[in-house]
Protein backbone atom coordinates (compact mmCIF):
# COMPACT_ATOMS: atom_id res chain seq x y z
CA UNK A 1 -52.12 -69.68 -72.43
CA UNK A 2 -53.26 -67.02 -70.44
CA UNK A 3 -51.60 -64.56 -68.75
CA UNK A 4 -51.29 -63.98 -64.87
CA UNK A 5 -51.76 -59.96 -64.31
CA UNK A 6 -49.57 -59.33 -61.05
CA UNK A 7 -51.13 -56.05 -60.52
CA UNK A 8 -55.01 -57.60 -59.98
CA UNK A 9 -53.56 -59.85 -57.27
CA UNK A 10 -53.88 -59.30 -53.65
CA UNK A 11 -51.23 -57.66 -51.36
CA UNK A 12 -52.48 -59.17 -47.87
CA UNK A 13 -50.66 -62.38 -46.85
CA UNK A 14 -52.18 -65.68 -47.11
CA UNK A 15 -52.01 -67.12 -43.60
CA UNK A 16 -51.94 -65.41 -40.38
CA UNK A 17 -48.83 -66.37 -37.77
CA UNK A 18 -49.61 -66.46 -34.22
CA UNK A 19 -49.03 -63.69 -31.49
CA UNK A 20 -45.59 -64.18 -30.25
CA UNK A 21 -44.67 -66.98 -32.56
CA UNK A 22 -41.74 -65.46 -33.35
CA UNK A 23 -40.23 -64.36 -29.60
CA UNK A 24 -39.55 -67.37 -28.39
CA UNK A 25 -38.70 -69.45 -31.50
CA UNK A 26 -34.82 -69.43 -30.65
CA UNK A 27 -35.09 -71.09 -27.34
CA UNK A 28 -37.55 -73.64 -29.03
CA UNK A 29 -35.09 -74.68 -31.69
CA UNK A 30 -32.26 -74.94 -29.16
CA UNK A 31 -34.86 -76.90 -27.09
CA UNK A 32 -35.33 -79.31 -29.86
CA UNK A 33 -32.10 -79.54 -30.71
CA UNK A 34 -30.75 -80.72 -27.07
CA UNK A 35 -33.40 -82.90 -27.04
CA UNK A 36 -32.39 -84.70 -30.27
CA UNK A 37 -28.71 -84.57 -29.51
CA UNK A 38 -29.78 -86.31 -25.68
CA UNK A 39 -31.90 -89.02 -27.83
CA UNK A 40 -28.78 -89.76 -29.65
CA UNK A 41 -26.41 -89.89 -26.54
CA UNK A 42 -28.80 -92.62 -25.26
CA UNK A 43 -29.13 -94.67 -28.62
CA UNK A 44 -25.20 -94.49 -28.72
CA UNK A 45 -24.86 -95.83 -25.10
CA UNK A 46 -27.13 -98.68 -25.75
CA UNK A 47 -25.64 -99.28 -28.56
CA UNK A 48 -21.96 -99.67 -27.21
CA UNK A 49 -23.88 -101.60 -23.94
CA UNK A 50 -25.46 -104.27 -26.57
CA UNK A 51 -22.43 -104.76 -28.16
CA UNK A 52 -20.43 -105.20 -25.26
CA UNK A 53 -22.87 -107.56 -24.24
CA UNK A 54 -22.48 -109.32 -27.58
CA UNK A 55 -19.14 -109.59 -27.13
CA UNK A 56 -19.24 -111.06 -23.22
CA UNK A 57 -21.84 -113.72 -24.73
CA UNK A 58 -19.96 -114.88 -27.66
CA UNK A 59 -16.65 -114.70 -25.35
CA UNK A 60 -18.12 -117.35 -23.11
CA UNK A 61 -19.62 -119.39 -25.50
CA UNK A 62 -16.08 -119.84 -26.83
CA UNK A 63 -14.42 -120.39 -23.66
CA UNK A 64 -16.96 -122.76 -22.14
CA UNK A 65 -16.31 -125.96 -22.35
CA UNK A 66 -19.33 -127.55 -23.73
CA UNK A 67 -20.79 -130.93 -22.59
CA UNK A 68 -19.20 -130.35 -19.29
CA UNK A 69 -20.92 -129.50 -16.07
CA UNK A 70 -19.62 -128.29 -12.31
CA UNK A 71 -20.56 -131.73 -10.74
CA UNK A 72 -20.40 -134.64 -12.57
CA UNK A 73 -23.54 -136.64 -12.36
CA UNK A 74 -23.03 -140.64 -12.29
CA UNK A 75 -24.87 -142.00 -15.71
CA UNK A 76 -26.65 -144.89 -15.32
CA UNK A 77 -23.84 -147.53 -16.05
CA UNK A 78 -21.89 -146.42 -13.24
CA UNK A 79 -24.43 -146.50 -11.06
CA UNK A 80 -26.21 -150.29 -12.46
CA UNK A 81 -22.21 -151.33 -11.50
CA UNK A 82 -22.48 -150.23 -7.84
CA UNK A 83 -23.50 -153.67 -5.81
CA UNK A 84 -25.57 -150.69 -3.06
CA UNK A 85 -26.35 -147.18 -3.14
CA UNK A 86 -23.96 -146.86 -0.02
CA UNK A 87 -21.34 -147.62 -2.73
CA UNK A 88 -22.81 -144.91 -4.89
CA UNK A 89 -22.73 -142.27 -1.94
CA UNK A 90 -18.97 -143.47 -1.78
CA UNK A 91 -17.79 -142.71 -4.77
CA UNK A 92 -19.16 -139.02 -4.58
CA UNK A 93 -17.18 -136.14 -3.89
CA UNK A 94 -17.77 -134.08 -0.84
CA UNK A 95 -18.72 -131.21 -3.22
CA UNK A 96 -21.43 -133.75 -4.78
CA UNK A 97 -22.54 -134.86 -1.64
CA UNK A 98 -23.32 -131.53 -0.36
CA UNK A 99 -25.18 -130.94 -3.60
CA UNK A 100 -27.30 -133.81 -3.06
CA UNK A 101 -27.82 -133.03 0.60
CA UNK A 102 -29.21 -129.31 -0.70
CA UNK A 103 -31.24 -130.63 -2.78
CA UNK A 104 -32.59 -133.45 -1.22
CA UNK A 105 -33.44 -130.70 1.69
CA UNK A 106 -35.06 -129.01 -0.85
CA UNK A 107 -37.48 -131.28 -2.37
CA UNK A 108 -38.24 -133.08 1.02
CA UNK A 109 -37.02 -136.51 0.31
């Protein structure tokens, strides 16, 4: 193996810096650093808001009652037993009726 001679090696430095690089390097790394510790502020926030959100979602999955609705609908064997629709319209509820009157408003019939 050969051996490296120090004193045949050059003293000059291998790369050049910038002007200035160093002067202002402080308030760049603080820069950087508030920056980061914002970015993480923001990830934690979204994180607590998505799992609060979670939380909401499976909290009214488990309290509502599925298969049930506001208004009840009349199926179609309630309605076949009805002898007129004026007996159908009695049988609603005044909440139901009002529905039905919105919507019938709605869709022009």
């Amino acid at each position: 193996m050969k051996e490296l001679d120090l004193e045949s090696l050059s003293r000059e430095m291998p790369y050049r810096m910038p002007e200035h690089f160093l002067d202002d390097m402080t308030e760049r790394v603080v820069s950087q650093i508030g920056k980061q510790r914002k970015q993480r502020r923001e990830r934690k926030f979204i994180a607590m808001f998505a799992g609060a959100a979670s939380a909401a979602a499976v909290a009214l999955l488990l309290l509502h009652p599925f298969g049930s609705s506001r208004f009840d609908i009349p199926d179609y064997e309630s309605i076949s037993q009805c002898a007129s629709i004026d007996e159908v319209f009695q049988t609603m509820s005044a909440e139901e009726l009002g529905v039905y009157s919105m919507m019938s408003n709605y869709y022009g019939n």
